[in-house]
N, C-alpha and C. Protein backbone atom coordinates (compact mmCIF):
# COMPACT_ATOMS: atom_id res chain seq x y z
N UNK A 1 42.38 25.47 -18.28
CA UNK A 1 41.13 25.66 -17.56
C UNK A 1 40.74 27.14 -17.59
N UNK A 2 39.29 27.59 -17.94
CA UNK A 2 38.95 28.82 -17.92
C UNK A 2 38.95 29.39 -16.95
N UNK A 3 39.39 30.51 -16.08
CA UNK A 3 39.51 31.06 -15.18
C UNK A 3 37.91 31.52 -14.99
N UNK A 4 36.92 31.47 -13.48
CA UNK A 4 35.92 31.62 -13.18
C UNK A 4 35.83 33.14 -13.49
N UNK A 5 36.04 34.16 -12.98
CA UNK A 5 35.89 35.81 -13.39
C UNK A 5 35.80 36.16 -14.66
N UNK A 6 36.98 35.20 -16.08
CA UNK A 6 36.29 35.46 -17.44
C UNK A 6 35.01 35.23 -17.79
N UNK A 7 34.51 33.74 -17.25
CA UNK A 7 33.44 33.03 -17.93
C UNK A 7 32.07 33.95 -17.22
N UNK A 8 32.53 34.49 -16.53
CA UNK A 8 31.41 36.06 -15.72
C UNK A 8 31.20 36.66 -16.50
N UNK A 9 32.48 37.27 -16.91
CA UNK A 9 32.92 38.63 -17.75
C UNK A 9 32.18 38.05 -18.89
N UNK A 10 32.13 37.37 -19.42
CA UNK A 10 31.93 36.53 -20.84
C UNK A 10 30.52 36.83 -20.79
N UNK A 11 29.73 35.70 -19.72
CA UNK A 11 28.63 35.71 -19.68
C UNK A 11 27.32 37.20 -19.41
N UNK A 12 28.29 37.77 -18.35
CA UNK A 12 27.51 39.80 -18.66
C UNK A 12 27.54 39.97 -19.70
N UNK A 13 28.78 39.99 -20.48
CA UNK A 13 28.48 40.80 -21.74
C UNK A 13 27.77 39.97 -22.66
N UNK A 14 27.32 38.50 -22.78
CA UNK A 14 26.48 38.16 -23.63
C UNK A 14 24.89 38.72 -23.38
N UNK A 15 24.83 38.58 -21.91
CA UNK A 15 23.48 38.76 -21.30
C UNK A 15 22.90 40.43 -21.91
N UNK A 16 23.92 41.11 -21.03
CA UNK A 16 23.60 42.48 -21.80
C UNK A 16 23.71 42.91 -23.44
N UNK A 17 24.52 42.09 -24.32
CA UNK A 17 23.79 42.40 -25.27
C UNK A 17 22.69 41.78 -25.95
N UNK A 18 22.13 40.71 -25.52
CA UNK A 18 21.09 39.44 -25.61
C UNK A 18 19.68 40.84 -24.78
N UNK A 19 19.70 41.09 -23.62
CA UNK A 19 18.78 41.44 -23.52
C UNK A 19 18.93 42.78 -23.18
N UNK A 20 20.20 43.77 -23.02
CA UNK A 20 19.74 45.76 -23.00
C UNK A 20 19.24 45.69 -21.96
N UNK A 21 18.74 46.89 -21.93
CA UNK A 21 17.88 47.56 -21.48
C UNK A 21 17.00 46.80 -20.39
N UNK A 22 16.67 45.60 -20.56
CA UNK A 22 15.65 45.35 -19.63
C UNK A 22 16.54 44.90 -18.31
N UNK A 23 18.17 44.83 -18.94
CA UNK A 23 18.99 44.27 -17.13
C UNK A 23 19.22 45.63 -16.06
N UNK A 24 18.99 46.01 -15.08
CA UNK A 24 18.46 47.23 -14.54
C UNK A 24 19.44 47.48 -13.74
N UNK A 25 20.16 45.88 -13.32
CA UNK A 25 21.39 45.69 -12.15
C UNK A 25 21.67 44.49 -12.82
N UNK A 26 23.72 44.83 -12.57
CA UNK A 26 24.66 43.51 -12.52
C UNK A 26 25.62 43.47 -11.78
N UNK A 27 25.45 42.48 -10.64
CA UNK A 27 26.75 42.21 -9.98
C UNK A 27 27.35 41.12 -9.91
N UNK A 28 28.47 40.56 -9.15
CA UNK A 28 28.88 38.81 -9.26
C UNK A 28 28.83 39.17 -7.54
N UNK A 29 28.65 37.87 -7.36
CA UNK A 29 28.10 37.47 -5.92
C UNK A 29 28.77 36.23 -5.37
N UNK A 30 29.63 36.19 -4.83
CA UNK A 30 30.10 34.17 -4.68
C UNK A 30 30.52 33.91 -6.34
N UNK A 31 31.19 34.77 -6.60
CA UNK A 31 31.67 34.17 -7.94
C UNK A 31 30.60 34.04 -9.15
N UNK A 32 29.28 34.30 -8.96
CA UNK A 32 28.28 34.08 -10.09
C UNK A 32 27.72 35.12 -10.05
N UNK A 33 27.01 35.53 -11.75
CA UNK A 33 26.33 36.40 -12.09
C UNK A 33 24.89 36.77 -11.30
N UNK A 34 24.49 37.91 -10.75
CA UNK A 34 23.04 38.27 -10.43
C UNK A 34 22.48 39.13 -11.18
N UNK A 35 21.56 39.43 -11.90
CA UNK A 35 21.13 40.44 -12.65
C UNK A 35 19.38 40.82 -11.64
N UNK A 36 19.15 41.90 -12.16
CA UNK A 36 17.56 42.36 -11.71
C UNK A 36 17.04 42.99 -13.32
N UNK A 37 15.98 42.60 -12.44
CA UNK A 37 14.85 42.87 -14.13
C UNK A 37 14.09 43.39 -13.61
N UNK A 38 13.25 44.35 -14.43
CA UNK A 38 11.98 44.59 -14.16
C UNK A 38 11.09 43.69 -14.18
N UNK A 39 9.57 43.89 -13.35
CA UNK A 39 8.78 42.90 -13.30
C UNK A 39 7.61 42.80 -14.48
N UNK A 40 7.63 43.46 -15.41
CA UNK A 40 7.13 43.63 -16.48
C UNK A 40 8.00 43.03 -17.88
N UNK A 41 8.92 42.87 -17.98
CA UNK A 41 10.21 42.35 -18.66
C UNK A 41 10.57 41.03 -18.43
N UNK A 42 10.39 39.66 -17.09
CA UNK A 42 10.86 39.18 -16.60
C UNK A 42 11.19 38.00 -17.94
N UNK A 43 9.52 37.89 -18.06
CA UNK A 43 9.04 36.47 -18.98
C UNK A 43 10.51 36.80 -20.30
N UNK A 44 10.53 38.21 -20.56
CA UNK A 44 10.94 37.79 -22.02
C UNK A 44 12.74 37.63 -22.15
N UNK A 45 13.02 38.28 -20.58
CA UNK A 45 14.57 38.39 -20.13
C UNK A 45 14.74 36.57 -19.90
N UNK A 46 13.79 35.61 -19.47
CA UNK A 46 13.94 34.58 -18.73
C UNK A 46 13.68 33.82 -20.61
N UNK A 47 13.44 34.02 -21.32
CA UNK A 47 12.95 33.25 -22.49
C UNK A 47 14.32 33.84 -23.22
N UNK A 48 14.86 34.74 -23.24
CA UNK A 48 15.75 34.95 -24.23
C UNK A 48 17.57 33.73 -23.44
N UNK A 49 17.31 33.93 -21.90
CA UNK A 49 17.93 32.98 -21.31
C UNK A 49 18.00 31.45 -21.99
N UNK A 50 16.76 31.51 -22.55
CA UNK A 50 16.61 29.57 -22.01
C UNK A 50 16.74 29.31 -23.97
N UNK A 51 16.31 30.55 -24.57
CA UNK A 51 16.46 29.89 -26.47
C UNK A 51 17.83 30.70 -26.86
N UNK A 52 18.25 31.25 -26.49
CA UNK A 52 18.88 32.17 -26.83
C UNK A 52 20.76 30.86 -27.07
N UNK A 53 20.67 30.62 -28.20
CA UNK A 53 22.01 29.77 -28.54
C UNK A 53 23.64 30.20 -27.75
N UNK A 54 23.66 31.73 -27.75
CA UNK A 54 25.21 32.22 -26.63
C UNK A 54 24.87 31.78 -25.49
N UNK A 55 23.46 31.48 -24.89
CA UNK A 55 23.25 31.64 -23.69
C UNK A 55 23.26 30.52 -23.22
N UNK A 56 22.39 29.79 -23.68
CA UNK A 56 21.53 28.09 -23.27
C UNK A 56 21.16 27.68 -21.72
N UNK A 57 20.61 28.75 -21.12
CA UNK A 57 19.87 28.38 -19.89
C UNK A 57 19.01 27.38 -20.23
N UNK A 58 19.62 26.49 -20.19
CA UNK A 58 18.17 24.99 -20.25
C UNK A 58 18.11 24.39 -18.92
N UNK A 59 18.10 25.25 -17.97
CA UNK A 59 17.77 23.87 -16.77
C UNK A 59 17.26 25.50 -15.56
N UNK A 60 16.39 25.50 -15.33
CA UNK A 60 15.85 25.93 -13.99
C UNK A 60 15.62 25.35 -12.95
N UNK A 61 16.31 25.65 -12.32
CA UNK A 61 16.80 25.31 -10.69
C UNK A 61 16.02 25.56 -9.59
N UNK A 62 15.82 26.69 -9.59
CA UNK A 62 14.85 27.04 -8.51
C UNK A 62 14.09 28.62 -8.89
N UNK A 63 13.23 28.67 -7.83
CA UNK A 63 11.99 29.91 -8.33
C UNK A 63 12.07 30.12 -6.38
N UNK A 64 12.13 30.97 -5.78
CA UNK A 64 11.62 31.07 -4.81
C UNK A 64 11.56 32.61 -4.19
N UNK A 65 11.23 33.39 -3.15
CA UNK A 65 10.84 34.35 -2.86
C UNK A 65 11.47 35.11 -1.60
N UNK A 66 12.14 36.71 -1.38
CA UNK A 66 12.00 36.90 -0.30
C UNK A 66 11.02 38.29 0.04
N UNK A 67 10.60 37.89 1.54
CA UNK A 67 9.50 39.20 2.25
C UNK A 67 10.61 40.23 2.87
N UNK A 68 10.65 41.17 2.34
CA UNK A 68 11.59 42.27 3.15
C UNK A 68 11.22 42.84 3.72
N UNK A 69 9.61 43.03 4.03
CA UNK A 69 8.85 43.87 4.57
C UNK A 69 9.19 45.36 4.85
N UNK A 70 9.61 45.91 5.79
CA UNK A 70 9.68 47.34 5.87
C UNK A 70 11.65 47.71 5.32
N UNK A 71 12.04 46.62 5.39
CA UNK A 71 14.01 47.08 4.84
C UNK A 71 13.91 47.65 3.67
N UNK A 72 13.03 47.49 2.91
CA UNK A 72 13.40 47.68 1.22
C UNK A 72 12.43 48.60 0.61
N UNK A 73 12.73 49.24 -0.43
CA UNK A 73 11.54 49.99 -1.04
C UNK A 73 10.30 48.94 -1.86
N UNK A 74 10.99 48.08 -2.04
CA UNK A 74 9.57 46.67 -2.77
C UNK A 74 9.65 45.65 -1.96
N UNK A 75 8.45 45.66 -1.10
CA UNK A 75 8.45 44.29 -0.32
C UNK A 75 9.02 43.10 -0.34
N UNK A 76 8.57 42.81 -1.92
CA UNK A 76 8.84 41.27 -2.30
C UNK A 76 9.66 40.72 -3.05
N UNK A 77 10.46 40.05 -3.34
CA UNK A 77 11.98 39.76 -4.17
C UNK A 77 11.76 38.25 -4.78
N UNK A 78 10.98 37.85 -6.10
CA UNK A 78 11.08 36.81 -6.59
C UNK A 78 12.62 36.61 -7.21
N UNK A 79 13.65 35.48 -6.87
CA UNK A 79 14.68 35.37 -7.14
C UNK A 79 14.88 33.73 -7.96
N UNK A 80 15.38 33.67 -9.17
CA UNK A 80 15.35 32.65 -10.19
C UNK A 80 16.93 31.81 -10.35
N UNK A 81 16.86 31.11 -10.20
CA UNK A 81 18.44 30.06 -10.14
C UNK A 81 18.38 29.49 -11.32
N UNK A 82 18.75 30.05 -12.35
CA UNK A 82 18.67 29.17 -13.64
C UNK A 82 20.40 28.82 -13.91
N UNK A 83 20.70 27.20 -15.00
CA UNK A 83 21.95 27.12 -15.08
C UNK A 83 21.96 26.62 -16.59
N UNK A 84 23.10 26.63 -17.58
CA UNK A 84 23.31 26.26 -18.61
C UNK A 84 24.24 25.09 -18.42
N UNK A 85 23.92 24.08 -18.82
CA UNK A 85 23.92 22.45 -18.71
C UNK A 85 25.52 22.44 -19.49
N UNK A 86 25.20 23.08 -21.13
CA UNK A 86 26.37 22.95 -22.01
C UNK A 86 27.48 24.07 -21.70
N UNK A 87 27.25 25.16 -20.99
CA UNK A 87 28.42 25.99 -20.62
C UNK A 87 28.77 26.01 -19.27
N UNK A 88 28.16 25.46 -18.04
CA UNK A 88 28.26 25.71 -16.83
C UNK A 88 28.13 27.04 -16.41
N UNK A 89 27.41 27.45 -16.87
CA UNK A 89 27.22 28.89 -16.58
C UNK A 89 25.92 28.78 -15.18
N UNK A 90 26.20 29.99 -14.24
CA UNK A 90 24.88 29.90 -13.42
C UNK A 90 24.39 31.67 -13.53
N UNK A 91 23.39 31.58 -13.20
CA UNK A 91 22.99 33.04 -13.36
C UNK A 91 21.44 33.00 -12.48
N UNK A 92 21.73 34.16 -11.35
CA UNK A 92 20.56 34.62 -10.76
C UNK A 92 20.04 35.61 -10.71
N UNK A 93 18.53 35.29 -11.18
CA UNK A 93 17.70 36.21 -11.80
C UNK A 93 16.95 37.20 -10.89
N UNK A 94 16.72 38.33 -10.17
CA UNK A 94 15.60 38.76 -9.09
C UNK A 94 14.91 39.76 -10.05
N UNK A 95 13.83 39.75 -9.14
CA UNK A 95 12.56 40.79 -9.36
C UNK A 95 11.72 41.07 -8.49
N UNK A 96 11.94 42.73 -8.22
CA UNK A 96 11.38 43.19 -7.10
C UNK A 96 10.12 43.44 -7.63
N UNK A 97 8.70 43.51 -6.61
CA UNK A 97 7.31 43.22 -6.24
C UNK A 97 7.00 44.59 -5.30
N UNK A 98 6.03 45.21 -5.68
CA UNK A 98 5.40 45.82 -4.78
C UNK A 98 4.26 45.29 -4.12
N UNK A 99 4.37 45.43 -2.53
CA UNK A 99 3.09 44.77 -1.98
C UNK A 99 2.00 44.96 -2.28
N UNK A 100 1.22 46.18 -2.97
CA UNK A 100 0.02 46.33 -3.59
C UNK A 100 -0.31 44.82 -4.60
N UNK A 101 0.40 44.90 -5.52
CA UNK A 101 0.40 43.90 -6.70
C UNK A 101 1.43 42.99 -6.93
N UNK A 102 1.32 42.22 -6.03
CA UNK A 102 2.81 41.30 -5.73
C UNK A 102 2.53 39.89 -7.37
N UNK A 103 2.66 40.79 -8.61
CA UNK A 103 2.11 39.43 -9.79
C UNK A 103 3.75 39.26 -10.24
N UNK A 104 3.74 38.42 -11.25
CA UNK A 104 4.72 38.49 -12.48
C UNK A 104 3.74 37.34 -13.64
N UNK A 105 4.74 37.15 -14.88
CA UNK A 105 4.44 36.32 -15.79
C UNK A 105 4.78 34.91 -14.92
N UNK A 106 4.12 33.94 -15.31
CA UNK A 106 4.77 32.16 -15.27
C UNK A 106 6.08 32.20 -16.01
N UNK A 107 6.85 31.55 -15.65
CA UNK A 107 7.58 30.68 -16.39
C UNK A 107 7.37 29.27 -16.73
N UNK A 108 6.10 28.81 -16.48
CA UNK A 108 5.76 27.27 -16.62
C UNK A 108 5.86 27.38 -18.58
N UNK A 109 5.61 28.22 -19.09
CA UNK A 109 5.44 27.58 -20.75
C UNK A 109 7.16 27.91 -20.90
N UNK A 110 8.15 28.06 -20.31
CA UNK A 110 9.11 27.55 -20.53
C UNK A 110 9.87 26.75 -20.24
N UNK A 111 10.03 26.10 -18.70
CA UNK A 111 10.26 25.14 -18.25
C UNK A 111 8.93 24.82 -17.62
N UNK A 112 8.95 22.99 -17.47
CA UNK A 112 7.39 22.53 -17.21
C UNK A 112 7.89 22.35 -15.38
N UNK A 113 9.39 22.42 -14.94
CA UNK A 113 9.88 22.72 -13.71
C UNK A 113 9.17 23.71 -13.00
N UNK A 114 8.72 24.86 -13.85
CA UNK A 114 8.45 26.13 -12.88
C UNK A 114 6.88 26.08 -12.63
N UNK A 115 5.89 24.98 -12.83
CA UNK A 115 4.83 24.91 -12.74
C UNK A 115 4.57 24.64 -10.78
N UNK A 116 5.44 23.71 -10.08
CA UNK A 116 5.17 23.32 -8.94
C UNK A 116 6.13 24.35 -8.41
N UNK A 117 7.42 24.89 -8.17
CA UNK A 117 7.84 26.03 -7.91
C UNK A 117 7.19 27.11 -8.06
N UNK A 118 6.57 27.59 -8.82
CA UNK A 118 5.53 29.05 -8.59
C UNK A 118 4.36 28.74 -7.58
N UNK A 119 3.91 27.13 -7.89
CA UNK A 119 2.66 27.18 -7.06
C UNK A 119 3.39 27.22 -5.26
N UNK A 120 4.44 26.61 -4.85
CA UNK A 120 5.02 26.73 -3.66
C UNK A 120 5.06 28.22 -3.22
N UNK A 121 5.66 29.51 -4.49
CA UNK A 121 5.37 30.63 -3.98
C UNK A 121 4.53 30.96 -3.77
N UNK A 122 3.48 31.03 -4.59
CA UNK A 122 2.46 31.38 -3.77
C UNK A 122 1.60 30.72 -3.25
N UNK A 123 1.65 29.99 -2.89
CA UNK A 123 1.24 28.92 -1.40
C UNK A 123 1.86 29.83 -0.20
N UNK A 124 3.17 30.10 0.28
CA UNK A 124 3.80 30.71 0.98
C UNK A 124 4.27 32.05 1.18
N UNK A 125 4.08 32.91 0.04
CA UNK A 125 4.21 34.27 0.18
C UNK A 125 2.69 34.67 -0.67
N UNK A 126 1.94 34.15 -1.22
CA UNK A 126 0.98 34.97 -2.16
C UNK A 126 1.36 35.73 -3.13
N UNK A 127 2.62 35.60 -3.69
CA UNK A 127 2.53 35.92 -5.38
C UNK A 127 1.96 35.27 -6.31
N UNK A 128 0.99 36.42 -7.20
CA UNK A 128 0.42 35.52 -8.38
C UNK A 128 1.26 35.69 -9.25
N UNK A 129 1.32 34.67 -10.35
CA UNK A 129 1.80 33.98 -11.79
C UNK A 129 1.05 34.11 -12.52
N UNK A 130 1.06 35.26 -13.40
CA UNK A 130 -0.39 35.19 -14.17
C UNK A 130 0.30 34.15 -15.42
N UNK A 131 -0.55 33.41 -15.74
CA UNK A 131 -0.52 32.94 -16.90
C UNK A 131 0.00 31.07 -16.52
N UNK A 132 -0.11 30.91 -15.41
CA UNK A 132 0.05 29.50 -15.04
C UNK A 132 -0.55 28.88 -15.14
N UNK A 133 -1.04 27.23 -15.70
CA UNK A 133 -1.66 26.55 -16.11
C UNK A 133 -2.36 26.20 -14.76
N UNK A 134 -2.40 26.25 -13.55
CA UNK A 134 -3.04 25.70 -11.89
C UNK A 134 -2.42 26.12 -10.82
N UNK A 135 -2.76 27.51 -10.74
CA UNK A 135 -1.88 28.15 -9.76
C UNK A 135 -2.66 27.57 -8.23
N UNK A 136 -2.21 27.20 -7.19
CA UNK A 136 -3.58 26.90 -6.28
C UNK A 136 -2.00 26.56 -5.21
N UNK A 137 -3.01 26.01 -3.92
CA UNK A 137 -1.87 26.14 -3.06
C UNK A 137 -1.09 24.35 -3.35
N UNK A 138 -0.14 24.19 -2.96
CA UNK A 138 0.74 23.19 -2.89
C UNK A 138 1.14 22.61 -1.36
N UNK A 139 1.43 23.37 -0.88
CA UNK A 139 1.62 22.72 0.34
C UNK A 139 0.39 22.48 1.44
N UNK A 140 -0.41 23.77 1.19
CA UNK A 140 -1.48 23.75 2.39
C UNK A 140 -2.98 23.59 1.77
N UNK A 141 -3.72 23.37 2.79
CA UNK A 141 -5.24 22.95 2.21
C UNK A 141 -5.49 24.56 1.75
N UNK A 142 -6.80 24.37 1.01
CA UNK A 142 -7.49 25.46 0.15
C UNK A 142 -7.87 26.66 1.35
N UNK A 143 -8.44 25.93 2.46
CA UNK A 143 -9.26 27.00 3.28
C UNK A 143 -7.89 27.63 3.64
N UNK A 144 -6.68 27.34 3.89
CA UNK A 144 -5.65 28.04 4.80
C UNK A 144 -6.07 29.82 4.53
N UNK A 145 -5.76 30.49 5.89
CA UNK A 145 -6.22 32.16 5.52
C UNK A 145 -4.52 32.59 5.92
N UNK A 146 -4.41 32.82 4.76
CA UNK A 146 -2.73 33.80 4.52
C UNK A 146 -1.44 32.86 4.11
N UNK A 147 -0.45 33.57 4.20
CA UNK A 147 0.35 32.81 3.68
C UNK A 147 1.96 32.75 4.58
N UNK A 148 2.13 31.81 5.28
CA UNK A 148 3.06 31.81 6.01
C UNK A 148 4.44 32.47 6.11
N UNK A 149 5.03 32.34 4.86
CA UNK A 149 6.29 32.83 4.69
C UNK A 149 6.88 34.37 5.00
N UNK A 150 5.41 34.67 4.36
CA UNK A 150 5.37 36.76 4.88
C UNK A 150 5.56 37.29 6.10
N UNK A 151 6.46 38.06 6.17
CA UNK A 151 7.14 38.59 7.97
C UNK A 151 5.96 38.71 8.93
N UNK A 152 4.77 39.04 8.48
CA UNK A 152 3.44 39.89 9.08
C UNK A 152 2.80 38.90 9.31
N UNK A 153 3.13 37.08 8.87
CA UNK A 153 2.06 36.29 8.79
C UNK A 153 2.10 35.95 10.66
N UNK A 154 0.78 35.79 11.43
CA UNK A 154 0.56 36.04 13.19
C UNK A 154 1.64 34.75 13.73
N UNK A 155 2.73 34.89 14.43
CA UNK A 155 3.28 33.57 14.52
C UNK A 155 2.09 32.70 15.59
N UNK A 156 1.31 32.55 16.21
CA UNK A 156 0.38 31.94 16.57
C UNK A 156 -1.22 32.06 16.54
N UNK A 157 -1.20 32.29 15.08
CA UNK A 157 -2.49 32.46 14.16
C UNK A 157 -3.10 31.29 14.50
N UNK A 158 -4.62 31.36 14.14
CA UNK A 158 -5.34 29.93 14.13
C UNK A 158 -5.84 30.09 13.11
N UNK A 159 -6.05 28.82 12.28
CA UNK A 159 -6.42 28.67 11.00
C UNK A 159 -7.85 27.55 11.32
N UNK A 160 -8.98 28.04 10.38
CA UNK A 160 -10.35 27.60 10.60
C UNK A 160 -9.88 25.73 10.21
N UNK A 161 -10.60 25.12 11.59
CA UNK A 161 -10.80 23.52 11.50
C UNK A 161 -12.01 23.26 10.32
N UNK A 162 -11.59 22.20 9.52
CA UNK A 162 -12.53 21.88 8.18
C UNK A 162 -12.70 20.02 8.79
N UNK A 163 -13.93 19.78 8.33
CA UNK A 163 -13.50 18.29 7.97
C UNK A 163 -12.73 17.72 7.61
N UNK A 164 -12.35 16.34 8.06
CA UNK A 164 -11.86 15.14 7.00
C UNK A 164 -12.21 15.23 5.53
N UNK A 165 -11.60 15.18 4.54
CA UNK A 165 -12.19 15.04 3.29
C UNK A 165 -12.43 13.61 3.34
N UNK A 166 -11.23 13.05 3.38
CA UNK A 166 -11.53 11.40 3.32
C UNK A 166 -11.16 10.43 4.79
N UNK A 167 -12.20 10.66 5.49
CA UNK A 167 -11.93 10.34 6.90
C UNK A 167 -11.95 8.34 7.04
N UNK A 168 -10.82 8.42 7.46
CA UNK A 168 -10.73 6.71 7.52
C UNK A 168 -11.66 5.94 8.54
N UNK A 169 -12.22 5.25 7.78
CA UNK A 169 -13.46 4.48 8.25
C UNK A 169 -13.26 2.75 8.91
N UNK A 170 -11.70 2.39 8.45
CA UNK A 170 -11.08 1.44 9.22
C UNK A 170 -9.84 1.26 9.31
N UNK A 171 -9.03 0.92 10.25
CA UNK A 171 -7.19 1.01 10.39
C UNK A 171 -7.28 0.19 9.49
N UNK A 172 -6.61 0.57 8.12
CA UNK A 172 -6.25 0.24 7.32
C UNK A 172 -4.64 -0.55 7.53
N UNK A 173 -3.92 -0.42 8.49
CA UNK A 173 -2.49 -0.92 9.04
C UNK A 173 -2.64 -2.37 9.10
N UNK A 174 -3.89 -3.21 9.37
CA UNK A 174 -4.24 -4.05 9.67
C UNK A 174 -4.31 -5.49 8.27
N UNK A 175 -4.64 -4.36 7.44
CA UNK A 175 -4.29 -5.28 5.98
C UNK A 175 -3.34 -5.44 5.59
N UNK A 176 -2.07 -4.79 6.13
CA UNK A 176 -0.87 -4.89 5.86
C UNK A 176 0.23 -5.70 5.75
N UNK A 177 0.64 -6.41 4.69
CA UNK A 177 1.06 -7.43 4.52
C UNK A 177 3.18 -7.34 5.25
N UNK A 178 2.93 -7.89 6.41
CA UNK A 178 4.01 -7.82 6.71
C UNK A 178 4.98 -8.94 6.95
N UNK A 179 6.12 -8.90 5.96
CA UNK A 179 6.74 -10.58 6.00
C UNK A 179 7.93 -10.41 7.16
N UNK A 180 8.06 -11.91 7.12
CA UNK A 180 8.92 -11.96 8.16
C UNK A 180 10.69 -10.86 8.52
N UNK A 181 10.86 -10.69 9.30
CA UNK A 181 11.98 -10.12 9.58
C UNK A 181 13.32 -11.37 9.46
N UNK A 182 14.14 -10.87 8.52
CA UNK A 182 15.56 -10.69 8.33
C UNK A 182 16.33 -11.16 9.74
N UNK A 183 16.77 -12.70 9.04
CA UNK A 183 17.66 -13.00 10.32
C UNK A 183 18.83 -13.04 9.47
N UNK A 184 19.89 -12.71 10.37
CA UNK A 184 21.06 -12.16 10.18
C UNK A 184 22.23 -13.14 10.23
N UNK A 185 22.94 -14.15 9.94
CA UNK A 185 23.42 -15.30 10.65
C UNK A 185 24.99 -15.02 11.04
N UNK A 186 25.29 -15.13 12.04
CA UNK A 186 26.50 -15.31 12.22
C UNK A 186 28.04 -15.75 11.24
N UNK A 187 28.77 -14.39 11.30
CA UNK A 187 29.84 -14.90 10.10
C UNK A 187 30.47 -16.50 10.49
N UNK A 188 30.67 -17.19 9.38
CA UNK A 188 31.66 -18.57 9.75
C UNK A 188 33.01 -18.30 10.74
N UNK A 189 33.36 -18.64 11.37
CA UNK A 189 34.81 -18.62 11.81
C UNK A 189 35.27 -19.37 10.78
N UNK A 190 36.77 -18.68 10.61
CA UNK A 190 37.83 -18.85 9.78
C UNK A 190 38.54 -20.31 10.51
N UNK A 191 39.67 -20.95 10.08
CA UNK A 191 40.49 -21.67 10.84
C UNK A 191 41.77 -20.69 11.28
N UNK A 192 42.12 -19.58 11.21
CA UNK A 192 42.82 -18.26 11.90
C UNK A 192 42.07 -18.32 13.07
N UNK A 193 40.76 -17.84 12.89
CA UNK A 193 40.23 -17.58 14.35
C UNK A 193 40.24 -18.34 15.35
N UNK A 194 40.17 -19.29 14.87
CA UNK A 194 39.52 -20.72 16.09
C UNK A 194 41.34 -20.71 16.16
N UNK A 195 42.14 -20.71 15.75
CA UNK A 195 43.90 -21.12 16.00
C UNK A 195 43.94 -20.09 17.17
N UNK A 196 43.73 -18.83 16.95
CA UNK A 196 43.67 -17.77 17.89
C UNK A 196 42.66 -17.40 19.03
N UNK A 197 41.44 -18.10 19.13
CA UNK A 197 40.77 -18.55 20.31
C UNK A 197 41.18 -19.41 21.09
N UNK A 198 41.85 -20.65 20.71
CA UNK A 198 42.15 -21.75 21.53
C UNK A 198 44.12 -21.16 21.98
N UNK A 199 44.71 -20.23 21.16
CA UNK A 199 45.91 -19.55 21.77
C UNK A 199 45.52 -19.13 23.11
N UNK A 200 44.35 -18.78 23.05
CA UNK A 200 44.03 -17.52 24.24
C UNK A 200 43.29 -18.38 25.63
């Protein structure tokens, strides 16, 4: 069995010579690789991941975001969970954001996974994805004003009342085809049991 700290060791040094220069930071964390990238670099550090034959990141896991607000010198921390299927390898990706221009590249034209994961980020923190095929919100309606997840967002904000889009015009519960309920029948008694009821 490969000892977990080689297949680390293994995997840094493929990463760094696969992509140089653009890995900025490497540490192991819980036993797995973290690297940081620049946010200008991300797309092509995250593409050399996923074609790259030493590597074979073929499965993205997750895309999600943290607000550091005043702790950190870059507000915003997009952080990437990608894993290689054929090596078991895991590797997490970050990229720090300045609050002025909180963008990066999509990863949707490489996994079709990261299309509803980017739109969740920015639904909830307001990072744009440039280059996403329908960036728009996911969780919340269009009018929502801001984005929840951000430290600054008012914890008892009011958000503008809109219409019904499609306001129900009859209890629809009523057409509902509901069959009978599941009767349950009593197990058989054994001839054990009934010997041991009439003992008693």
């Amino acid at each position: 069995m490969v000892d977990t700290k080689e297949k680390v060791s293994e995997l840094q040094s493929i990463l760094t010579q696969e992509c140089g220069a653009a890995i900025k930071e490497s540490t192991v964390e819980l036993g797995d690789l973290v690297v940081r990238v620049a946010p200008e670099q991300i797309f092509e550090v995250l593409k050399k991941c996923k074609e790259s034959k030493s590597l074979g990141f073929n499965l993205l896991a997750d895309i999600t975001a943290v607000d550091w607000l005043d702790s950190q010198p870059e507000r915003f921390e997009v952080v990437y969970q990608l894993l290689s299927l054929s090596k078991l390898w895991r590797l997490t990706v970050k990229v720090s954001l300045s609050e002025g221009k909180p963008e990066l590249a999509s990863a949707a034209p490489l996994w079709n996974g990261a299309n509803f994961l980017e739109r969740e980020v920015f639904d909830m923190f307001g990072i744009t994805f440039l280059g996403h095929p329908d960036l728009r919100r996911i969780l919340l309606y269009p009018e929502f004003v801001g984005h929840p997840l951000r430290k600054d967002y008012p914890v008892q904000g009011k958000q503008p009342r809109i219409p019904l889009r499609a306001p129900e015009v009859e209890n629809t519960a009523r057409r509902m085809l509901r069959p009978d309920l599941v009767t349950i029948r009593p197990k058989p008694r054994s001839s054990n049991d009934k010997e041991q009821s009439a003992a008693k």
